[in-house]
C-alpha atoms as a PDB file:
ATOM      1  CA  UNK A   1     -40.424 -51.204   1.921  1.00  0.00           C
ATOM      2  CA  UNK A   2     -43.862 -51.796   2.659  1.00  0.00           C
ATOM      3  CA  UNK A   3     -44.328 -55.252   0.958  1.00  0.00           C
ATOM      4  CA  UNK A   4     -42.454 -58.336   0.718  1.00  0.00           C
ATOM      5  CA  UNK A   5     -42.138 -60.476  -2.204  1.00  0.00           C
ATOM      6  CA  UNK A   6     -41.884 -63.426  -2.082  1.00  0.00           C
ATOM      7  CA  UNK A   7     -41.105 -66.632  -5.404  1.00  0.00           C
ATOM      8  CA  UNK A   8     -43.465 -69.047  -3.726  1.00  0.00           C
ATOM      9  CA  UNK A   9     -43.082 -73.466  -4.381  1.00  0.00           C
ATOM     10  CA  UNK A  10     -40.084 -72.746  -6.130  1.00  0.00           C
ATOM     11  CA  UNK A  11     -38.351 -76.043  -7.048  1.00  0.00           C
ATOM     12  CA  UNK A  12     -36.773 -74.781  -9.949  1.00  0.00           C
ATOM     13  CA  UNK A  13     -34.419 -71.925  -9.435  1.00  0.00           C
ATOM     14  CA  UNK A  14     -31.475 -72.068  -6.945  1.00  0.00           C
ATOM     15  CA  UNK A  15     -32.500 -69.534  -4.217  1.00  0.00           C
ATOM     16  CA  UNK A  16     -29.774 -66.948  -6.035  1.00  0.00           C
ATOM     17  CA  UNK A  17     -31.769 -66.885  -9.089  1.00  0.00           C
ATOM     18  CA  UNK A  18     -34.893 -66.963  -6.694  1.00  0.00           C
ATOM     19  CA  UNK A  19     -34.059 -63.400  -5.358  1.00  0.00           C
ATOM     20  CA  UNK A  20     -33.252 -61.958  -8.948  1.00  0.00           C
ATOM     21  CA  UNK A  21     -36.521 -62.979  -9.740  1.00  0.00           C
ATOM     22  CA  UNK A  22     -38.003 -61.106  -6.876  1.00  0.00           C
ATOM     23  CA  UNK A  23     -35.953 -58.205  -7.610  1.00  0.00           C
ATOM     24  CA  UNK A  24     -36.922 -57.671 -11.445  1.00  0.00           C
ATOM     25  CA  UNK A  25     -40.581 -58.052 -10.275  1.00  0.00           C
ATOM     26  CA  UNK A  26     -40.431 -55.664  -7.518  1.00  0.00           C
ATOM     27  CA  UNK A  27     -38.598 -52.944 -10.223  1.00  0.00           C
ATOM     28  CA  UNK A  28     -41.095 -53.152 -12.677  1.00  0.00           C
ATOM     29  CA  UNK A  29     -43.614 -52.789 -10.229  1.00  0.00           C
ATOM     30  CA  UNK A  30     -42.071 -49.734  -8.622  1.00  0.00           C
ATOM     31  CA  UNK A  31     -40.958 -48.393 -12.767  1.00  0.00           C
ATOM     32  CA  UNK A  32     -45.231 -49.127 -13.639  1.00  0.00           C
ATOM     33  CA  UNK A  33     -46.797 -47.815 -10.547  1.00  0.00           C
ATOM     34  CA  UNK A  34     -44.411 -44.906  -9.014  1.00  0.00           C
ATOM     35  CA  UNK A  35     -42.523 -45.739  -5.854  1.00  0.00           C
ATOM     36  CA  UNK A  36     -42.552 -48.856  -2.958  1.00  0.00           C
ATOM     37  CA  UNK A  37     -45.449 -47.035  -1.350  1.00  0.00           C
ATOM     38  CA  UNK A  38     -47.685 -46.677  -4.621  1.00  0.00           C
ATOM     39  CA  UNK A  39     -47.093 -50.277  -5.322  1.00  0.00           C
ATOM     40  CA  UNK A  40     -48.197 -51.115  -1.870  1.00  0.00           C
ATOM     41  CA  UNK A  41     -51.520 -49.109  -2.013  1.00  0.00           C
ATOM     42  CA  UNK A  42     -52.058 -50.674  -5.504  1.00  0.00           C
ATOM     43  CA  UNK A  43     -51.535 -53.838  -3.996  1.00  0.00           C
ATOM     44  CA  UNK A  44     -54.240 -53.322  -1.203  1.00  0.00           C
ATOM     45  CA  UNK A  45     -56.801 -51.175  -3.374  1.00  0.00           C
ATOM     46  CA  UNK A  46     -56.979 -54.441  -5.761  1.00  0.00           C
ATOM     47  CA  UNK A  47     -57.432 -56.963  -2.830  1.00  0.00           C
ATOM     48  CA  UNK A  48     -60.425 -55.140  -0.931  1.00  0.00           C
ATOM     49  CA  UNK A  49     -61.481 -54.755  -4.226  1.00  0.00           C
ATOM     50  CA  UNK A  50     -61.139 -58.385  -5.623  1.00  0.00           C
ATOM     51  CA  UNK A  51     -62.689 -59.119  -2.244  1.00  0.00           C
ATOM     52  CA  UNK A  52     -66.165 -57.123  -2.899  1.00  0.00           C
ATOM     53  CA  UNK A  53     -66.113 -58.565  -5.807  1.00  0.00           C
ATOM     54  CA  UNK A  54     -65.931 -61.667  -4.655  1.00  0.00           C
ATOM     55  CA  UNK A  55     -68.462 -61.461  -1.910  1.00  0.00           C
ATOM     56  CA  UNK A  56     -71.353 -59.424  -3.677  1.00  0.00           C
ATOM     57  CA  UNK A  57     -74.278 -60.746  -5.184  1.00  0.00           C
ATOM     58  CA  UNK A  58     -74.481 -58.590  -7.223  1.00  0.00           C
ATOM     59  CA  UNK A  59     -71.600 -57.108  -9.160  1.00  0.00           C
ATOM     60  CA  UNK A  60     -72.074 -53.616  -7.975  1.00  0.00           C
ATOM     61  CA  UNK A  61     -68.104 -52.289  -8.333  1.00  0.00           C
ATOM     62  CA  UNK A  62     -67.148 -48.704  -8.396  1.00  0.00           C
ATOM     63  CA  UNK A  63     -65.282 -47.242 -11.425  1.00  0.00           C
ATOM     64  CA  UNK A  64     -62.107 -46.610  -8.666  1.00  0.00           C
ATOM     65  CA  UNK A  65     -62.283 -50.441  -7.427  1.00  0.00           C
ATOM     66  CA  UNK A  66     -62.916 -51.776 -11.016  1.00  0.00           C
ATOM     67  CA  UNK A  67     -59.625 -49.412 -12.252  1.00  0.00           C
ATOM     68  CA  UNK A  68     -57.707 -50.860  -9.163  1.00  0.00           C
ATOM     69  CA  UNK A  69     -58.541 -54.224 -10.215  1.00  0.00           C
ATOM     70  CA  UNK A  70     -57.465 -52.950 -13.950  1.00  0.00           C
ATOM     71  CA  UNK A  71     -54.302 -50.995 -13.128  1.00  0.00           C
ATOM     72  CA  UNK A  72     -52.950 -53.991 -10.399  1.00  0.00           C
ATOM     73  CA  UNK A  73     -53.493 -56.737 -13.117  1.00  0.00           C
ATOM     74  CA  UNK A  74     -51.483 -54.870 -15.852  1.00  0.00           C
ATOM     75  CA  UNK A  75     -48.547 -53.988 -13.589  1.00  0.00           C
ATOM     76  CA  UNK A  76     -48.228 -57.678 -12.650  1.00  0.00           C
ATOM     77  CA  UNK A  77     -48.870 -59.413 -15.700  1.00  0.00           C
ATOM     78  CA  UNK A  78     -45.528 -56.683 -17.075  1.00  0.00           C
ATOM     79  CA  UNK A  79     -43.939 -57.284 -14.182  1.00  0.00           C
ATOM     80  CA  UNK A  80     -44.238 -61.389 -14.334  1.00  0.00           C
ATOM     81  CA  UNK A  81     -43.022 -61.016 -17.992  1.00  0.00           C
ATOM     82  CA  UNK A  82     -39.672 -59.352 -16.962  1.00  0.00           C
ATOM     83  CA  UNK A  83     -38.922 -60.835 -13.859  1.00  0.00           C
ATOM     84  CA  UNK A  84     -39.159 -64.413 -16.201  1.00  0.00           C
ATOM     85  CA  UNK A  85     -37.547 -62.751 -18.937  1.00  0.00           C
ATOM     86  CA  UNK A  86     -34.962 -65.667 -20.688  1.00  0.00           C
ATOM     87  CA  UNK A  87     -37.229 -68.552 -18.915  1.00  0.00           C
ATOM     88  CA  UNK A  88     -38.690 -71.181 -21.509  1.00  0.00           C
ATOM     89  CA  UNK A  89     -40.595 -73.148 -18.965  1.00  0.00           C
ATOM     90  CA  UNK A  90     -44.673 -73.068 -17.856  1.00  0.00           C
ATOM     91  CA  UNK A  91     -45.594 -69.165 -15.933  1.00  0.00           C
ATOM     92  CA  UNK A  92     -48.543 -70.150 -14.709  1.00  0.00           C
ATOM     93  CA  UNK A  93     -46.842 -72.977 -12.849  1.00  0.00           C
ATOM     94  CA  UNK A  94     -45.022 -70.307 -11.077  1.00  0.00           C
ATOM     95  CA  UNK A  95     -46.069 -67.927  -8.182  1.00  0.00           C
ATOM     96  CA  UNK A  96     -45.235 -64.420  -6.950  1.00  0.00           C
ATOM     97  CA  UNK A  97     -46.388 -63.397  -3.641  1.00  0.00           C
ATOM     98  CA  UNK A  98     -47.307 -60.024  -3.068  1.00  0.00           C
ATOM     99  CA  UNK A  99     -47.495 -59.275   1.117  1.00  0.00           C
ATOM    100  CA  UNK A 100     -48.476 -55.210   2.206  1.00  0.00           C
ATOM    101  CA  UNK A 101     -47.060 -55.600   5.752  1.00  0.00           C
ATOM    102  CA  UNK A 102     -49.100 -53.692   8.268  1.00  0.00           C
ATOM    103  CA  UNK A 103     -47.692 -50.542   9.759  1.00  0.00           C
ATOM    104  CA  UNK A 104     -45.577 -51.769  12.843  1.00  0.00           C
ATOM    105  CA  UNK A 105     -45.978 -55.108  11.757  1.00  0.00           C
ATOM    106  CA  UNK A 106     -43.306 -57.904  11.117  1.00  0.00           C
ATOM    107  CA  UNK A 107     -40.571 -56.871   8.183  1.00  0.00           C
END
């Protein structure tokens, strides 16, 4: 795989649960976006993107970086509601971590 993911602050699930979690997110990802590797270049097309964004004066996105920003933000927000699927307490109190590892990097 060329991500890890990763329920972050978690005081609420026992660390079973926790991995479940992780599991059902990373599925839906893979089920919305293709395969591990599409999910990681989705993953790292909306981050430089979200990071011009962020850093221009002038919001001066492409149509690919503003449909990477579009296309990551829909796969997670599915993918949040399945991997919580059953759970009656706050989302937005709750945190998935997304990490691309870099090629030869730590796994």
């Amino acid at each position: 795989m060329n991500y890890l993911i990763r329920l972050v602050d978690n005081q609420e699930f026992p660390e079973e649960q926790c991995r479940l979690i992780e599991q059902r997110y990373d599925q839906s990802l893979v089920g919305q976006l293709g395969s591990p590797e599409q999910v990681a270049q989705a993953r790292r097309a909306w981050v430089q993107a979200k990071t011009r964004e962020d850093e221009a004066t002038v919001p001066d996105l492409s149509l690919e970086e503003k449909q990477a920003i579009v296309r990551w933000e829909r796969a997670e927000a599915a993918a949040r509601l399945l991997a919580f699927e059953g759970y009656a307490g706050a989302l937005e109190d709750l945190y998935i971590d997304v990490r691309v590892l870099q090629p030869g990097g730590d796994r």
